[in-house]
PDB file of N, CA and C in Angstrom:
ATOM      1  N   UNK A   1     181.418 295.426 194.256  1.00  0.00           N
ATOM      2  CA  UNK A   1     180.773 296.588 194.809  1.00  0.00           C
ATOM      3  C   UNK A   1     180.052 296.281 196.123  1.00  0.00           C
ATOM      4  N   UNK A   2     179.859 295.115 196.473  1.00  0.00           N
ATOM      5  CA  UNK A   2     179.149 294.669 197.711  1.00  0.00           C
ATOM      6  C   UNK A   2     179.521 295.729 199.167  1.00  0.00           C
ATOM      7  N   UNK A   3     178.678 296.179 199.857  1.00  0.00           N
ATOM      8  CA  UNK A   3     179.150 296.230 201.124  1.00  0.00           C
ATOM      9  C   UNK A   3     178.618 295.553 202.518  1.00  0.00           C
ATOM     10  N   UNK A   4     179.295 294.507 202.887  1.00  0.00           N
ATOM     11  CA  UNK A   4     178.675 293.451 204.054  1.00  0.00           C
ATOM     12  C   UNK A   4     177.765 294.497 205.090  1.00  0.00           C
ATOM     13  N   UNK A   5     177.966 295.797 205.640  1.00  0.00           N
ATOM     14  CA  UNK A   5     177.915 296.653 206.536  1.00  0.00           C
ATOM     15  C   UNK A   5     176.735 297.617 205.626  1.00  0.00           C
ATOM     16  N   UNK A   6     176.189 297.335 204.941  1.00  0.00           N
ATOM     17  CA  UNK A   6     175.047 298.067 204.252  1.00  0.00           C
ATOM     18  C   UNK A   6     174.154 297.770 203.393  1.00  0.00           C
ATOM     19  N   UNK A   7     172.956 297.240 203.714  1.00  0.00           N
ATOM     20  CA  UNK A   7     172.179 297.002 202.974  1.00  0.00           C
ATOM     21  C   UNK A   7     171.548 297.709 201.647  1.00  0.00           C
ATOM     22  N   UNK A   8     171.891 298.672 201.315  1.00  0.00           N
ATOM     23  CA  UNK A   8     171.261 299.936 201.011  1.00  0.00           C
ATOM     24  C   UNK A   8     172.142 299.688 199.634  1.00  0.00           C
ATOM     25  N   UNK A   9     173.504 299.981 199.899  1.00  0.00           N
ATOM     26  CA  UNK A   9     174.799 299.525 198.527  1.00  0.00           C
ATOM     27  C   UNK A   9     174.795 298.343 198.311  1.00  0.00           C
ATOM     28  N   UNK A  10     174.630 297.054 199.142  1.00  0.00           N
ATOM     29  CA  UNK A  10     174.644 296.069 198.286  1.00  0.00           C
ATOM     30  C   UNK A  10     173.527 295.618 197.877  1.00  0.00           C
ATOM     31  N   UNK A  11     172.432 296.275 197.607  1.00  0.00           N
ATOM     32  CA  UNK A  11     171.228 296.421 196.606  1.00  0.00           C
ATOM     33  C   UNK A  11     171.508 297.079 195.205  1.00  0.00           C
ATOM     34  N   UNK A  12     172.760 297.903 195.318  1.00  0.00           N
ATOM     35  CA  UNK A  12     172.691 298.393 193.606  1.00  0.00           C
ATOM     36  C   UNK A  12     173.890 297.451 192.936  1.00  0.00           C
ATOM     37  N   UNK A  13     173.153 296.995 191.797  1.00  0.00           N
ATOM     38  CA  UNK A  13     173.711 296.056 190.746  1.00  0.00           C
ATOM     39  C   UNK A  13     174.432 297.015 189.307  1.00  0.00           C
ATOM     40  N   UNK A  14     174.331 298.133 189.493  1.00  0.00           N
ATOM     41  CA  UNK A  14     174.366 299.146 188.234  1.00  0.00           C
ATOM     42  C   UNK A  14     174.869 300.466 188.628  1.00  0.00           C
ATOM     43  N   UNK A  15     175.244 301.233 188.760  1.00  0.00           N
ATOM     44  CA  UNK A  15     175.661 301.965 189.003  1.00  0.00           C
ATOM     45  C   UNK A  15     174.762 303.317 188.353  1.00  0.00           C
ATOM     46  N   UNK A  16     174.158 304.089 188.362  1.00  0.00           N
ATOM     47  CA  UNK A  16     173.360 304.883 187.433  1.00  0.00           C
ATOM     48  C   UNK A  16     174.448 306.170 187.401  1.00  0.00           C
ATOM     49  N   UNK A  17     174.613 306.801 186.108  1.00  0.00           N
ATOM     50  CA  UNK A  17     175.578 308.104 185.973  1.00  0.00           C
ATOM     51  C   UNK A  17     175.005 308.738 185.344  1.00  0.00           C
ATOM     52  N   UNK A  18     175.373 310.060 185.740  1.00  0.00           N
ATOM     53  CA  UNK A  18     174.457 311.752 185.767  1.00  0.00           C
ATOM     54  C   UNK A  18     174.197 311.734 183.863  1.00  0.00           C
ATOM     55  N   UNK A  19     172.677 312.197 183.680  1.00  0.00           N
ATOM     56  CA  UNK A  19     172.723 312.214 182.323  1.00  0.00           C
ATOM     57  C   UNK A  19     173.056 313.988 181.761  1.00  0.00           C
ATOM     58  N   UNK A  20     173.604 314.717 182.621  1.00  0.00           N
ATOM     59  CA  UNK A  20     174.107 315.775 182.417  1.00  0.00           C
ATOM     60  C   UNK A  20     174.750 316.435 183.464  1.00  0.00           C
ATOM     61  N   UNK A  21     175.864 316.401 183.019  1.00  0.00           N
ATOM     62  CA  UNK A  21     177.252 317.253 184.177  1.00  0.00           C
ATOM     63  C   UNK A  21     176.626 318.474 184.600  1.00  0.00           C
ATOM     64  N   UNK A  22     175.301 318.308 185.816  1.00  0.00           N
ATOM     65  CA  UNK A  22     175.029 319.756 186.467  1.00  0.00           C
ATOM     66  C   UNK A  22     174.220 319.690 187.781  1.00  0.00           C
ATOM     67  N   UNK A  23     173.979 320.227 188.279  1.00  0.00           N
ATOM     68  CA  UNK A  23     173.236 319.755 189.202  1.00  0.00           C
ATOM     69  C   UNK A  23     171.449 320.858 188.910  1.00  0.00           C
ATOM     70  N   UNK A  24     170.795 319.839 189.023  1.00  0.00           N
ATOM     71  CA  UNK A  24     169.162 319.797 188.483  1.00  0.00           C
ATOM     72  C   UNK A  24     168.682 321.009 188.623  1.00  0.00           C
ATOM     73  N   UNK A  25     169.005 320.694 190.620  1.00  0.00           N
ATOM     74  CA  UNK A  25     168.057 322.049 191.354  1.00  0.00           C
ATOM     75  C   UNK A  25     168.947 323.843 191.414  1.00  0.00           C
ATOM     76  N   UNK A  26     170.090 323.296 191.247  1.00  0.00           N
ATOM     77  CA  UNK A  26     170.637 324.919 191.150  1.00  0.00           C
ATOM     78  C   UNK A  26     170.235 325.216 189.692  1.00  0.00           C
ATOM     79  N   UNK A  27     170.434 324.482 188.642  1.00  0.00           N
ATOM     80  CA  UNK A  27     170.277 325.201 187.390  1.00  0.00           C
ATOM     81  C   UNK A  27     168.557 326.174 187.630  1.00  0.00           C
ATOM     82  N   UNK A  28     167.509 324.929 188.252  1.00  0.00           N
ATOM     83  CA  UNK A  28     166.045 326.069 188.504  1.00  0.00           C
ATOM     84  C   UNK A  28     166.213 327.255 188.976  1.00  0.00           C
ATOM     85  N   UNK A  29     167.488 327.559 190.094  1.00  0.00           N
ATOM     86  CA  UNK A  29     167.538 328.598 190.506  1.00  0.00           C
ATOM     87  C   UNK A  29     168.718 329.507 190.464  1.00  0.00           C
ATOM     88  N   UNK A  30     169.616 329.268 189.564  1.00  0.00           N
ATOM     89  CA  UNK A  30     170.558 329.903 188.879  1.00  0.00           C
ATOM     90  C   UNK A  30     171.606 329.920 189.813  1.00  0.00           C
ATOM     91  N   UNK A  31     171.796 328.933 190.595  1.00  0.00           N
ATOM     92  CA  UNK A  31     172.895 328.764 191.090  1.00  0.00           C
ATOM     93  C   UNK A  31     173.977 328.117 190.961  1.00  0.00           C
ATOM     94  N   UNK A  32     175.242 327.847 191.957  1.00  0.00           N
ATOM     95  CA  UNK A  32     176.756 327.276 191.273  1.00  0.00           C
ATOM     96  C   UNK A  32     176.594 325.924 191.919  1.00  0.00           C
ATOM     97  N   UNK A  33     177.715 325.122 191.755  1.00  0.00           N
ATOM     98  CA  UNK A  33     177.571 324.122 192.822  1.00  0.00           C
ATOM     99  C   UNK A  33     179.454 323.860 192.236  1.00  0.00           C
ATOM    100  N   UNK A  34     179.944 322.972 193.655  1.00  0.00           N
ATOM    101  CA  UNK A  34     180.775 322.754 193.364  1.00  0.00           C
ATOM    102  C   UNK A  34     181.520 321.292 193.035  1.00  0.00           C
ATOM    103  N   UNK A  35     180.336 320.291 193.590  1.00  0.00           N
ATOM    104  CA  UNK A  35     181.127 318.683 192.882  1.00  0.00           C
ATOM    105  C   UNK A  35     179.507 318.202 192.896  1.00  0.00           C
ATOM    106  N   UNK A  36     179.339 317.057 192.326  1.00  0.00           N
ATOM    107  CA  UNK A  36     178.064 316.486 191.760  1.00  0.00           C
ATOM    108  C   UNK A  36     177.805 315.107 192.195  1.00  0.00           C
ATOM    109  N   UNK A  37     176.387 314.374 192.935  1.00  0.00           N
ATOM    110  CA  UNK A  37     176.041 313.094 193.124  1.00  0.00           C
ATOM    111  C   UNK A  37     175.355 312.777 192.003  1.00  0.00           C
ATOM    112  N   UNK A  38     174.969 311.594 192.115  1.00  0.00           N
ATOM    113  CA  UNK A  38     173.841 311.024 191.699  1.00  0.00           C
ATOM    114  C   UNK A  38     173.170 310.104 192.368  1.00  0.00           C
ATOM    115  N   UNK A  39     171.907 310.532 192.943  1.00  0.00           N
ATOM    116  CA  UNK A  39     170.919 309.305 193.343  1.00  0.00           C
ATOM    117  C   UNK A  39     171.021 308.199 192.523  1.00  0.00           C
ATOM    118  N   UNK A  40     170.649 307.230 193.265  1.00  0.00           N
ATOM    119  CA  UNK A  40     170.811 305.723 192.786  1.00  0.00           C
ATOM    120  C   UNK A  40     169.217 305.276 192.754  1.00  0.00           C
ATOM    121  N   UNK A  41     168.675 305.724 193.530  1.00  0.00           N
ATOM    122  CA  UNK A  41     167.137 305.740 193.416  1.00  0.00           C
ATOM    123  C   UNK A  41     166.432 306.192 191.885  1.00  0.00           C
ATOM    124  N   UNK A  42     166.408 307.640 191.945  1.00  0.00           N
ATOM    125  CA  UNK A  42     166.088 308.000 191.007  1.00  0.00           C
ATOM    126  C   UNK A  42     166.954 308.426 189.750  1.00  0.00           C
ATOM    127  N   UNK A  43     167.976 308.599 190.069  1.00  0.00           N
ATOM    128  CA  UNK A  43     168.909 308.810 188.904  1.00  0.00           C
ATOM    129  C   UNK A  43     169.154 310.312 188.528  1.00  0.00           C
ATOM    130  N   UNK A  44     168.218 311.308 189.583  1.00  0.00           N
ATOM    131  CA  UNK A  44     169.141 312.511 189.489  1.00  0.00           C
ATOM    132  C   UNK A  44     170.087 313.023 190.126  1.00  0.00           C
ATOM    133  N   UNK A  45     170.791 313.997 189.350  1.00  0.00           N
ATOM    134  CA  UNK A  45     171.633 314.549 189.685  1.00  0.00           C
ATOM    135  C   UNK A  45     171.893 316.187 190.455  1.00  0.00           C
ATOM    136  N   UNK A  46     172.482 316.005 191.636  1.00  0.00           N
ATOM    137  CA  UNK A  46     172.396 317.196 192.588  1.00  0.00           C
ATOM    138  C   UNK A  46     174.342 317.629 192.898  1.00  0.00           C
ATOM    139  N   UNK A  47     174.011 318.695 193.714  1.00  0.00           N
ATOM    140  CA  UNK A  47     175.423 319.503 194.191  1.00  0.00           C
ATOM    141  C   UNK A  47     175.708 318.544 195.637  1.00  0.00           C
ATOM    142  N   UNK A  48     177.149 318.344 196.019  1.00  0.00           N
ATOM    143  CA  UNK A  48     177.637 317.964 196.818  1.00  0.00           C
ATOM    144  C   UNK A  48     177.580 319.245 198.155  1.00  0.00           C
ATOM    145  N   UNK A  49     177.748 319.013 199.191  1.00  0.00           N
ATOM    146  CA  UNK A  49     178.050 319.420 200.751  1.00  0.00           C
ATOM    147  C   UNK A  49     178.675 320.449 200.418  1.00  0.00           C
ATOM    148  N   UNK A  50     179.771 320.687 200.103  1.00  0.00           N
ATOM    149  CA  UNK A  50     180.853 321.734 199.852  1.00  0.00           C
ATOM    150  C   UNK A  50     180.079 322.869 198.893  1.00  0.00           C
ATOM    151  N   UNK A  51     179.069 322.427 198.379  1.00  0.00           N
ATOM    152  CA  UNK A  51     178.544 323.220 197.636  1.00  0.00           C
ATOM    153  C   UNK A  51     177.681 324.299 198.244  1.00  0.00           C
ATOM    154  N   UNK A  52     177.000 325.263 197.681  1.00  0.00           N
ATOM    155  CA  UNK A  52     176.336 326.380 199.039  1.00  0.00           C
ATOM    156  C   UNK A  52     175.050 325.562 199.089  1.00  0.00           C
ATOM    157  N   UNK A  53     174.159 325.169 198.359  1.00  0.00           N
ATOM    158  CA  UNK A  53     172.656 324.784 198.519  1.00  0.00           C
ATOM    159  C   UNK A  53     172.660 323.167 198.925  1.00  0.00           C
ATOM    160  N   UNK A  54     173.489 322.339 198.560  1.00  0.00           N
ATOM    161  CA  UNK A  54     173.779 320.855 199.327  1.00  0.00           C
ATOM    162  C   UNK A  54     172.450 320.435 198.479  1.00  0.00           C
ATOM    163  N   UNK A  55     172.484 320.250 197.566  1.00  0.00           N
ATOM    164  CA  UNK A  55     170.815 319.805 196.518  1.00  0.00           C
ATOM    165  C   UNK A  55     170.767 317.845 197.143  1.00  0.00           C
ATOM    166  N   UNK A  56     171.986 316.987 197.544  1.00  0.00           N
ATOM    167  CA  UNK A  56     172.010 315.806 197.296  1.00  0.00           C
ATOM    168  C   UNK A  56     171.888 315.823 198.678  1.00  0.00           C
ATOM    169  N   UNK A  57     172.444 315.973 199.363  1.00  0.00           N
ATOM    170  CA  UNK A  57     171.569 315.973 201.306  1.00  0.00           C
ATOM    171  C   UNK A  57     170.475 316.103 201.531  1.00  0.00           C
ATOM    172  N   UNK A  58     169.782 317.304 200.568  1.00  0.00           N
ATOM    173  CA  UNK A  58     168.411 317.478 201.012  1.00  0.00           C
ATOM    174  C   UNK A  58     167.286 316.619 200.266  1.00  0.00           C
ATOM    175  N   UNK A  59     168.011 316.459 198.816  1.00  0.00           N
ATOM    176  CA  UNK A  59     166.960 315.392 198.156  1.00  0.00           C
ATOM    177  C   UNK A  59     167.106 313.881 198.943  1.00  0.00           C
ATOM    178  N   UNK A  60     167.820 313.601 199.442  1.00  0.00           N
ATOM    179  CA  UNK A  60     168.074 312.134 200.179  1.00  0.00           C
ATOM    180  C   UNK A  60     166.956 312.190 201.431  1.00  0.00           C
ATOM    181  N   UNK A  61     166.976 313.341 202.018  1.00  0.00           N
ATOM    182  CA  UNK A  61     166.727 313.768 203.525  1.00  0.00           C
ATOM    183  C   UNK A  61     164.969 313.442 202.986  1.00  0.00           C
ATOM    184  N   UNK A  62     164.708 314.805 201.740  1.00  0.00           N
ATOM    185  CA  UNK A  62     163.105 314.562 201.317  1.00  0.00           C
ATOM    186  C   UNK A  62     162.718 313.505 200.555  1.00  0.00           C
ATOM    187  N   UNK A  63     163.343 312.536 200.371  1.00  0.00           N
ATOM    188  CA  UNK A  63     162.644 311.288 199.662  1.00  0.00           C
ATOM    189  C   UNK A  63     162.936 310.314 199.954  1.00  0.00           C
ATOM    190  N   UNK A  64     164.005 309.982 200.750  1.00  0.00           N
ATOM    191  CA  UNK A  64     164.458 308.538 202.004  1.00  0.00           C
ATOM    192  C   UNK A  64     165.305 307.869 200.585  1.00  0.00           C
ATOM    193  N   UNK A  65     165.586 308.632 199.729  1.00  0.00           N
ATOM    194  CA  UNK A  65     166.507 307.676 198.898  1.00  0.00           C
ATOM    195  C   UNK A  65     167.974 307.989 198.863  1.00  0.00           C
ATOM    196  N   UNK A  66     168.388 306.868 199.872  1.00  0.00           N
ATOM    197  CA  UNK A  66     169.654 306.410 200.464  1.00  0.00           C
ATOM    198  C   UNK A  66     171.081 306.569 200.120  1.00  0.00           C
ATOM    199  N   UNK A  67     170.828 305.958 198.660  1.00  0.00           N
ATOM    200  CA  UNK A  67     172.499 306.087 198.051  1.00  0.00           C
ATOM    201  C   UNK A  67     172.813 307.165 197.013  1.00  0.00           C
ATOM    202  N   UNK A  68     174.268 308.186 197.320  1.00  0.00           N
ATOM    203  CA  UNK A  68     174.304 308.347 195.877  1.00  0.00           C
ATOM    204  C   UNK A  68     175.713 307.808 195.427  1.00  0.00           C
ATOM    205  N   UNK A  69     175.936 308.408 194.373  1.00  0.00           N
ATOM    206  CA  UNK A  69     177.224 308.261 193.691  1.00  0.00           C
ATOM    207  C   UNK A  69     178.267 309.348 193.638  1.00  0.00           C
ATOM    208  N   UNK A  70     179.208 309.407 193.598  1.00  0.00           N
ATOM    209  CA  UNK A  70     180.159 310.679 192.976  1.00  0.00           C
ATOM    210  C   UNK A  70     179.537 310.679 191.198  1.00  0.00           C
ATOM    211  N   UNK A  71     179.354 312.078 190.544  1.00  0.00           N
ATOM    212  CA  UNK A  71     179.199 311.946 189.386  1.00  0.00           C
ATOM    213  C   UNK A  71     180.189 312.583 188.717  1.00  0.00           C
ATOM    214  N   UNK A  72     181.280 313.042 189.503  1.00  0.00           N
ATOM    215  CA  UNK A  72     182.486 313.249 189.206  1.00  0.00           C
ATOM    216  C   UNK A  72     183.790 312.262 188.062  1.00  0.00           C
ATOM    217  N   UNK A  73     184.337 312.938 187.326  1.00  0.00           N
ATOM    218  CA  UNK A  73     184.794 311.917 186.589  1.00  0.00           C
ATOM    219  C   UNK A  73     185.865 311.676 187.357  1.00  0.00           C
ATOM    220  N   UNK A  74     186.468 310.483 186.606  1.00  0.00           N
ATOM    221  CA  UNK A  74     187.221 310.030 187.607  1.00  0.00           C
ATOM    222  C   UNK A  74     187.297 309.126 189.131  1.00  0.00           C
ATOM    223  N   UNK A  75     186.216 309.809 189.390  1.00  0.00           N
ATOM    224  CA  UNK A  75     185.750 308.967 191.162  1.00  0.00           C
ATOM    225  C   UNK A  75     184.434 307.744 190.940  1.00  0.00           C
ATOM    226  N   UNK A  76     185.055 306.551 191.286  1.00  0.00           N
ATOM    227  CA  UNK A  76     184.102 305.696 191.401  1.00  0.00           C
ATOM    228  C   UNK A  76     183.783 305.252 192.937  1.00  0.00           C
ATOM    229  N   UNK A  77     182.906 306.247 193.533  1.00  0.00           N
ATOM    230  CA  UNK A  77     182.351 305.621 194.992  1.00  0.00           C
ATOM    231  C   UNK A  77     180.746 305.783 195.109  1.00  0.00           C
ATOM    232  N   UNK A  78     180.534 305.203 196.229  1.00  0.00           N
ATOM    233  CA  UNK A  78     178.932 305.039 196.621  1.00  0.00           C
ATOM    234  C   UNK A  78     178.976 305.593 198.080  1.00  0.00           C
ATOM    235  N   UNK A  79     177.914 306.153 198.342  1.00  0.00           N
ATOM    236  CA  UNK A  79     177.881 306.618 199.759  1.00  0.00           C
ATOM    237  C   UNK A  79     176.368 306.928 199.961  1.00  0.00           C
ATOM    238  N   UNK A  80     175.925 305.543 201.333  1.00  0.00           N
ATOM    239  CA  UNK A  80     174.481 305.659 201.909  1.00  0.00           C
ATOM    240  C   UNK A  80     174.518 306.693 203.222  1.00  0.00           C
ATOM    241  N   UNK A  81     173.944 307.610 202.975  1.00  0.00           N
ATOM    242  CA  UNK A  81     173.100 308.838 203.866  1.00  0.00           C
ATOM    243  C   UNK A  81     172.731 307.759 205.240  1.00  0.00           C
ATOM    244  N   UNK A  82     171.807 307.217 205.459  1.00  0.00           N
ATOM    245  CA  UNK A  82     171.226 306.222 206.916  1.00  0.00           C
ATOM    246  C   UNK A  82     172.194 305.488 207.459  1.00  0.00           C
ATOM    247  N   UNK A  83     173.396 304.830 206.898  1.00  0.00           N
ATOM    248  CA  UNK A  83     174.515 303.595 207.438  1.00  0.00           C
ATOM    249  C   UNK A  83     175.309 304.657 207.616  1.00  0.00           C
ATOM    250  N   UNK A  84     175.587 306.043 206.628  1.00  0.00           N
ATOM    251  CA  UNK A  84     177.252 306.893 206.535  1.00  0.00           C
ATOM    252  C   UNK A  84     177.915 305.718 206.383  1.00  0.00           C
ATOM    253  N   UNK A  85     177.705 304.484 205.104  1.00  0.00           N
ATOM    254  CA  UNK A  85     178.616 303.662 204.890  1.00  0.00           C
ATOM    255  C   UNK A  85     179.250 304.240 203.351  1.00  0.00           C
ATOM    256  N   UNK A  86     180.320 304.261 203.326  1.00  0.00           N
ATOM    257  CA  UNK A  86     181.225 304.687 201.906  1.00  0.00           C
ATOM    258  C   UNK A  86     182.085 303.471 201.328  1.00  0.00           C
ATOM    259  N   UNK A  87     181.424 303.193 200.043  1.00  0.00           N
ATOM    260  CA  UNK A  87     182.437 302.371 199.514  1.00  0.00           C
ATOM    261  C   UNK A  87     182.963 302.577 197.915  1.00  0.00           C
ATOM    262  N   UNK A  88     184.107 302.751 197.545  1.00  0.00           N
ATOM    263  CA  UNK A  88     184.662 302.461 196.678  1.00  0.00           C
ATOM    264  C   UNK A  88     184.456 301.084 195.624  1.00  0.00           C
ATOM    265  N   UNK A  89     184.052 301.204 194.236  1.00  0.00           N
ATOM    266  CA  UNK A  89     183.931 300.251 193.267  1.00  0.00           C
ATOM    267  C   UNK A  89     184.559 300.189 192.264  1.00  0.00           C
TER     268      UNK A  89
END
């Protein structure tokens, strides 16, 4: 999982995965989302870009925490917000 080009990913040893297929901040406000991260920081889970409210851009943006995950099944990648470094594990 290392990435030479990012300090940020090759700090996580674990991978943390969503403890519920949804995203946090639309459920408060009864909204949809359409694919799912997970912070690596804290371990929640938000809506992807494509989605209308972008919950995982803005929680990164308001708390400087860097990496998330796809919490998508199937997809194993990491992607730091500050480098825009993406890596596959």
């Amino acid at each position: 999982m290392p990435d030479q080009t990012c300090t940020h990913i090759s700090a996580i040893t674990t991978v943390k995965h969503p403890k519920r297929h949804e995203c946090e901040d639309c459920v408060k406000i009864g909204s949809r989302w359409v694919h799912l991260r997970t912070c690596q920081e804290c371990g929640g889970t938000r809506c992807c870009d494509d989605s209308p409210n972008r919950h995982a851009t803005k929680h990164a943006h308001a708390t400087s925490h860097p990496v998330i995950a796809s919490a998508e099944p199937g997809e194993r990648w990491l992607y730091c917000y500050p480098d825009e470094a993406f890596v596959e594990y």
